[in-house]
C-alpha atoms as a PDB file:
ATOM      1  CA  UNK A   1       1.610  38.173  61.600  1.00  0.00           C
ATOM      2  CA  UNK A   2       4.004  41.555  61.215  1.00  0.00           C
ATOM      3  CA  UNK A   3       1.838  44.503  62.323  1.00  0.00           C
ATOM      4  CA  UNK A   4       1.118  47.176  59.418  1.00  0.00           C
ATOM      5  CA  UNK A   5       3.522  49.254  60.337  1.00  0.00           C
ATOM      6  CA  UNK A   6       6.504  46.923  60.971  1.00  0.00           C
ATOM      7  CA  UNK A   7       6.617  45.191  57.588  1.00  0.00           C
ATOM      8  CA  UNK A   8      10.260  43.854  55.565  1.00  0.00           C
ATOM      9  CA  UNK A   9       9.869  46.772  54.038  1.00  0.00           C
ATOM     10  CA  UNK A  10       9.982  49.576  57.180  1.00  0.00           C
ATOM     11  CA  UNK A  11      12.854  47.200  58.755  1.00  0.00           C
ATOM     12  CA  UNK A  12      14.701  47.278  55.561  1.00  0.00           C
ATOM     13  CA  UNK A  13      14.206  51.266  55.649  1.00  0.00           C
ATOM     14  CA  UNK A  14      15.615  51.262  59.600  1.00  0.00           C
ATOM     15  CA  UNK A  15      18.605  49.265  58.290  1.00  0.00           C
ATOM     16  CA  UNK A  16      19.715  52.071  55.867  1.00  0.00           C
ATOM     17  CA  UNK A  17      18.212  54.780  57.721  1.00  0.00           C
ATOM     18  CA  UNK A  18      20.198  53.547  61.534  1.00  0.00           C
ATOM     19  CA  UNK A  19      23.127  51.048  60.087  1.00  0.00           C
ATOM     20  CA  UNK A  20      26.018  53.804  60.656  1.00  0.00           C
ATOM     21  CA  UNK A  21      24.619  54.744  63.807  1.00  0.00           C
ATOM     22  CA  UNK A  22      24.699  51.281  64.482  1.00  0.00           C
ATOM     23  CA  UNK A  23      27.493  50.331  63.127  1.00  0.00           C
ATOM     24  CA  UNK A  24      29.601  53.728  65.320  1.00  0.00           C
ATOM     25  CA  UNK A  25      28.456  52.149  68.546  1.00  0.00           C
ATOM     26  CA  UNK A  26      29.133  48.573  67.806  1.00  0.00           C
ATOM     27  CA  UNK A  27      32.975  50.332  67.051  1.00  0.00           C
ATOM     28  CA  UNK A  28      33.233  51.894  70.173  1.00  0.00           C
ATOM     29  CA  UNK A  29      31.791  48.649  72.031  1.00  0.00           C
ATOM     30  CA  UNK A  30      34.250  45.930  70.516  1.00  0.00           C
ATOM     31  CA  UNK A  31      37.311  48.590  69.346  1.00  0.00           C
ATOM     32  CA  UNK A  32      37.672  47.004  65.968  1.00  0.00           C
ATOM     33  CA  UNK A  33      36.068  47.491  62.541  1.00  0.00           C
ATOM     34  CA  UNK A  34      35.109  44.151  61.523  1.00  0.00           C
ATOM     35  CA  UNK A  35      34.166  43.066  64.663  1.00  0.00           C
ATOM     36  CA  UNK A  36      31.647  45.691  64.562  1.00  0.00           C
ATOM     37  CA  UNK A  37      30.103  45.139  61.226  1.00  0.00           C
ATOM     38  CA  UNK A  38      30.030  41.176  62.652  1.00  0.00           C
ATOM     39  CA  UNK A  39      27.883  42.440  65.791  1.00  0.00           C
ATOM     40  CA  UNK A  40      25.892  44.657  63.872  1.00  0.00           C
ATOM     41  CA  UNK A  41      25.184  41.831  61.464  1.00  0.00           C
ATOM     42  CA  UNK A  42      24.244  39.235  64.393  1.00  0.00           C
ATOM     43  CA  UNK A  43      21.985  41.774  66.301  1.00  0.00           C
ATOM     44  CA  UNK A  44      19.657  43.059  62.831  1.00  0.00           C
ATOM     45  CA  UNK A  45      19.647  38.890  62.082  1.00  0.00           C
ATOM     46  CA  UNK A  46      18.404  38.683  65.493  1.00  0.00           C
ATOM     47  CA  UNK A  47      16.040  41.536  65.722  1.00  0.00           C
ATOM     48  CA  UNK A  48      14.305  40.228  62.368  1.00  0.00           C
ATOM     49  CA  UNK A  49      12.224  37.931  63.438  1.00  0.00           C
ATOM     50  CA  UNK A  50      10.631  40.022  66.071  1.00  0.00           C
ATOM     51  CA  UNK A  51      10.361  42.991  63.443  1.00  0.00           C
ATOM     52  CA  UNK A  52       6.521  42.993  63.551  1.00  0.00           C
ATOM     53  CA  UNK A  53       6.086  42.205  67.700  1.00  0.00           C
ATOM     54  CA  UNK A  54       8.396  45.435  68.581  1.00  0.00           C
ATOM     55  CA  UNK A  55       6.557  48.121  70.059  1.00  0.00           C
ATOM     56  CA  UNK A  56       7.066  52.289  69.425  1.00  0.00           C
ATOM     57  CA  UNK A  57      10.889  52.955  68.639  1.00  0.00           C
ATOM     58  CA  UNK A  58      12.746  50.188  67.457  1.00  0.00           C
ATOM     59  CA  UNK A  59      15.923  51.732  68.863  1.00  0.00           C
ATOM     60  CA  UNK A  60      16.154  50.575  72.571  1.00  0.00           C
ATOM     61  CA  UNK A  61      15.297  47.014  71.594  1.00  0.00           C
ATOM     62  CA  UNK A  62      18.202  47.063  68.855  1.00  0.00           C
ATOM     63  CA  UNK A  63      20.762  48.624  70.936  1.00  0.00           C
ATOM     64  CA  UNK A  64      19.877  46.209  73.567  1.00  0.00           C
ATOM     65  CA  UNK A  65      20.539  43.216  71.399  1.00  0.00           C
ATOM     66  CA  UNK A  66      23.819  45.178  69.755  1.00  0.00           C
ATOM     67  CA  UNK A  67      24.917  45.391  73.818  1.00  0.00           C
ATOM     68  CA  UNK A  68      23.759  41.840  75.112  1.00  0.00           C
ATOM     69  CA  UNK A  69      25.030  39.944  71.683  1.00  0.00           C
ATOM     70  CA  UNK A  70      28.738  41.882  72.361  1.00  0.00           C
ATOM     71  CA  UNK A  71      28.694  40.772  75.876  1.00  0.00           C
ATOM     72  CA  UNK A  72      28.180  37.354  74.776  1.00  0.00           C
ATOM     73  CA  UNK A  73      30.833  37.770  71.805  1.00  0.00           C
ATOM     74  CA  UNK A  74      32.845  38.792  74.420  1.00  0.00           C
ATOM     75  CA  UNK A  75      32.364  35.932  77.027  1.00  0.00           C
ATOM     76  CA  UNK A  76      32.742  33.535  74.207  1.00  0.00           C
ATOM     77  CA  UNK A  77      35.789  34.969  72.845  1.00  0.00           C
ATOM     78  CA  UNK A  78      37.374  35.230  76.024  1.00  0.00           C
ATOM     79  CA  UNK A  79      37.586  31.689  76.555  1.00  0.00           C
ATOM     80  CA  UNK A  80      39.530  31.294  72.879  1.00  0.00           C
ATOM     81  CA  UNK A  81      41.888  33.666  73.209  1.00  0.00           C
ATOM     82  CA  UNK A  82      45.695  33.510  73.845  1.00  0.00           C
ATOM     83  CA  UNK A  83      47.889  35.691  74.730  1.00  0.00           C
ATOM     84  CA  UNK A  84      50.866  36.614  72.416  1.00  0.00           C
ATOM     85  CA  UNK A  85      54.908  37.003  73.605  1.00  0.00           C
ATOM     86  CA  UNK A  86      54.781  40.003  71.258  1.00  0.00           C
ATOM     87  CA  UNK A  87      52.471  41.732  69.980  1.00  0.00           C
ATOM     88  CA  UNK A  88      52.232  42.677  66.186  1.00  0.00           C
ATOM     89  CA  UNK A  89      52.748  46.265  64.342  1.00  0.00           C
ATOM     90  CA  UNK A  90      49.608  48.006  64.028  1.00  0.00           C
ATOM     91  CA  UNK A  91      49.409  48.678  60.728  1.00  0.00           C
ATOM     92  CA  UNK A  92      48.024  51.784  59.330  1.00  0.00           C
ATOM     93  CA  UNK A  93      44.757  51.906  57.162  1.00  0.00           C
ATOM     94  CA  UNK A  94      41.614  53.991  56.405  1.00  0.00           C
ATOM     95  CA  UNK A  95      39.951  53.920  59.420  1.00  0.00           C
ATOM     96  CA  UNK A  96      43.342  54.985  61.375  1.00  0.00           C
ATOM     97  CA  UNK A  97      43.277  58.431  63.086  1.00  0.00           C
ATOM     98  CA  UNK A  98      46.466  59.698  64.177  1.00  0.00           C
ATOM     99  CA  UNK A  99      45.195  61.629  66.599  1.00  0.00           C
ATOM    100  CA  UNK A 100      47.062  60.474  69.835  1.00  0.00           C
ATOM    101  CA  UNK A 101      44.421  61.000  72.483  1.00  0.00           C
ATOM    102  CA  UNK A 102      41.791  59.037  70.563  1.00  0.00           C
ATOM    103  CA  UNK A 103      44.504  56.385  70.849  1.00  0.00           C
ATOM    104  CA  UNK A 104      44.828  56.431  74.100  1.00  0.00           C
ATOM    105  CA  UNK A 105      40.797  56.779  74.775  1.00  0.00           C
ATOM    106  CA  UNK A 106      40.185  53.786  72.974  1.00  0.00           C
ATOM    107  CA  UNK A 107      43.060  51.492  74.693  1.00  0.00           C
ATOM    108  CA  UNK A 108      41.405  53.070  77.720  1.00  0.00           C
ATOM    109  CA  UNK A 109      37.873  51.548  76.870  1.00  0.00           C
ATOM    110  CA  UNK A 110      39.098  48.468  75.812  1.00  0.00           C
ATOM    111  CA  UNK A 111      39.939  47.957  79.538  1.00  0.00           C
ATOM    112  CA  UNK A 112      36.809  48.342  80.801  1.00  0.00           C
ATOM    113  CA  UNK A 113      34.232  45.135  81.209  1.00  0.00           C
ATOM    114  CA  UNK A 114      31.770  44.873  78.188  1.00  0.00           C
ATOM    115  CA  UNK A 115      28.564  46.362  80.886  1.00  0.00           C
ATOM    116  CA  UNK A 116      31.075  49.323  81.748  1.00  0.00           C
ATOM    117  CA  UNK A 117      32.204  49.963  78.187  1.00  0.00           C
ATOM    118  CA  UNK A 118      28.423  49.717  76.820  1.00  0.00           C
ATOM    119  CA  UNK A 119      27.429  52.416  79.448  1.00  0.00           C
ATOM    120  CA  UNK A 120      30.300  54.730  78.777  1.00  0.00           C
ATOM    121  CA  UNK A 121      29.338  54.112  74.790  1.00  0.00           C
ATOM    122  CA  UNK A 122      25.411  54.473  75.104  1.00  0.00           C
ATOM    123  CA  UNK A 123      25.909  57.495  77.637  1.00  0.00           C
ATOM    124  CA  UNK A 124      28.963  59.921  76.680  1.00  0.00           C
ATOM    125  CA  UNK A 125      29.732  58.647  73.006  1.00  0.00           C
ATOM    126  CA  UNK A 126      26.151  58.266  71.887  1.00  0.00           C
ATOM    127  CA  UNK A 127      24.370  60.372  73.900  1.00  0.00           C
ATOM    128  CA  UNK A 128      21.807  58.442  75.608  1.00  0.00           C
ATOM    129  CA  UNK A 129      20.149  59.605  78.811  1.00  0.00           C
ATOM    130  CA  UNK A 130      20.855  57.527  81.876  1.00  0.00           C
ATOM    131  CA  UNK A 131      16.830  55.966  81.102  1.00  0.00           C
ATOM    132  CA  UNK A 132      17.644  55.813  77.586  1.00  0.00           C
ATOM    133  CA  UNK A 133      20.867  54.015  78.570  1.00  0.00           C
ATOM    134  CA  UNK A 134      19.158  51.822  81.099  1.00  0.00           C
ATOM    135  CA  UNK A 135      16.608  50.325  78.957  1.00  0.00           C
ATOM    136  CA  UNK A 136      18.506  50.170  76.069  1.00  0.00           C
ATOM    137  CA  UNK A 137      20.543  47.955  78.651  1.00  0.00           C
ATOM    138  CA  UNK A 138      17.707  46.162  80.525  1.00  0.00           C
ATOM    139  CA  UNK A 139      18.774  47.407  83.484  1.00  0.00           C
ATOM    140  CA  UNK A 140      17.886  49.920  86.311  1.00  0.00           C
ATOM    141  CA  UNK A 141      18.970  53.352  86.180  1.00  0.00           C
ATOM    142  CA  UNK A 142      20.444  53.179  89.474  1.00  0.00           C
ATOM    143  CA  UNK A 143      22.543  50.214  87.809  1.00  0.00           C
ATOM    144  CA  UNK A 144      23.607  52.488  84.798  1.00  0.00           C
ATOM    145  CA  UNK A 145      25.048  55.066  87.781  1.00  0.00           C
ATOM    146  CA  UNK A 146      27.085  52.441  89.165  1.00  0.00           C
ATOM    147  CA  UNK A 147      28.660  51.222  86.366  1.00  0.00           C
ATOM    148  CA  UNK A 148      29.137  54.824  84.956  1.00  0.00           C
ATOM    149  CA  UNK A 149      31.283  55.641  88.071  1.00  0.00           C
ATOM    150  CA  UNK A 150      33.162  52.596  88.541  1.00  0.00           C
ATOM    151  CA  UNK A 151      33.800  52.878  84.296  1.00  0.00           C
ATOM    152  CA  UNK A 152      34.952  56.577  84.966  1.00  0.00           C
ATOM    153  CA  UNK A 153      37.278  55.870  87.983  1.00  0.00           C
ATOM    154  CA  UNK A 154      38.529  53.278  85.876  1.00  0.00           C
ATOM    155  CA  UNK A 155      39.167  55.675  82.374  1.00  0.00           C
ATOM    156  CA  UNK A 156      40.511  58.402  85.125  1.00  0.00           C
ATOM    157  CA  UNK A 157      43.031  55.887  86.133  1.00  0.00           C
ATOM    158  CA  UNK A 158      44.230  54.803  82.854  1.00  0.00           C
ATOM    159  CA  UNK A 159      44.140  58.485  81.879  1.00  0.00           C
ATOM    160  CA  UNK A 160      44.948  61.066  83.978  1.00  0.00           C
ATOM    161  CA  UNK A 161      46.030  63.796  81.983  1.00  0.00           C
ATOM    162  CA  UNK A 162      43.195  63.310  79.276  1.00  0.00           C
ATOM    163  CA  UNK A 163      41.078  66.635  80.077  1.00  0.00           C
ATOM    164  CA  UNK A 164      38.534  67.898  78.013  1.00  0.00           C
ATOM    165  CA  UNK A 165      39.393  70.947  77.052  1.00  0.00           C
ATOM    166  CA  UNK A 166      38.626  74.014  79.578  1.00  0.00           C
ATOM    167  CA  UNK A 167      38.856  71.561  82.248  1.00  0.00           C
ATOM    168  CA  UNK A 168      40.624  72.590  85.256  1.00  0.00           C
ATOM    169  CA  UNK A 169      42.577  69.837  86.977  1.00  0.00           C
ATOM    170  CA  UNK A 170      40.801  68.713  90.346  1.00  0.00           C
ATOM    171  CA  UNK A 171      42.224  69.756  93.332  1.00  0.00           C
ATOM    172  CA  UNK A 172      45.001  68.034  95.120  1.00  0.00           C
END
């Protein structure tokens, strides 16, 4: 039985109220549009039937399933996919920024494993604390840490003249 508070009515209210939220983090975790609005489809389907049992903010529990349900997109995908001898044109539309540096930051994510790529997401992109991140994750904070570094050697690597600006270059 839904508790009084979590009714179809206060989930339907979330969904309006969180879905481009949602639906911005689910972008930055797959690096395509529809794959997004897939994942964020296949999380709130998931999270539906436990409307009623979820307890205080829904938030962690949904961006746990948006971060577990890509990770398992991901695995499942991986096994499907083959690579191409060339790769096609991308082809310009609405969601296309020409800005060259988001380019490059986003071909720079989609190198990192799905755990490294949620962290950098929930932490930098969305703002998350590293406890926020961690239990949005289901993990330990000391977790979050490690994956944050290895992501960020890994993003340093792939990018090292990307500087935010007033940066200084490290020394030597």
């Amino acid at each position: 039985m839904p508790s009084p508070e979590r009714t179809p009515d206060t989930f339907t209210a979330y969904v309006v109220a969180r879905r481009p939220a949602l639906l911005r983090t689910a972008y930055l975790l797959t690096g395509d549009l529809h794959d997004a609005e897939d994942l964020v489809q296949l999380a709130l389907a998931k999270v539906v039937p436990r409307w009623g049992r979820i307890d205080g903010d829904p938030e962690p529990y949904v961006r746990r399933v948006l971060v577990h349900e890509n990770i398992s997109r991901w695995r499942r995908r991986r096994w499907r996919e083959q690579s191409a001898e060339v790769l096609p044109e991308a082809t310009a539309g609405p969601s296309r920024i020409d800005h060259e540096d988001v380019w490059l930051l986003r071909d720079a994510l989609a190198t990192l494993t799905p755990k490294q790529r949620a962290v950098v997401v929930l932490r930098y992109l969305d703002d998350l604390s590293e406890q926020q991140t961690a239990d949005a994750l289901g993990v330990s904070r000391g977790t979050v840490k490690s994956q944050t570094h290895a992501a960020l050697v890994r993003l340093r690597e792939r990018l090292p003249d990307l500087r935010p600006e007033g940066s200084a270059a490290s020394p030597g």
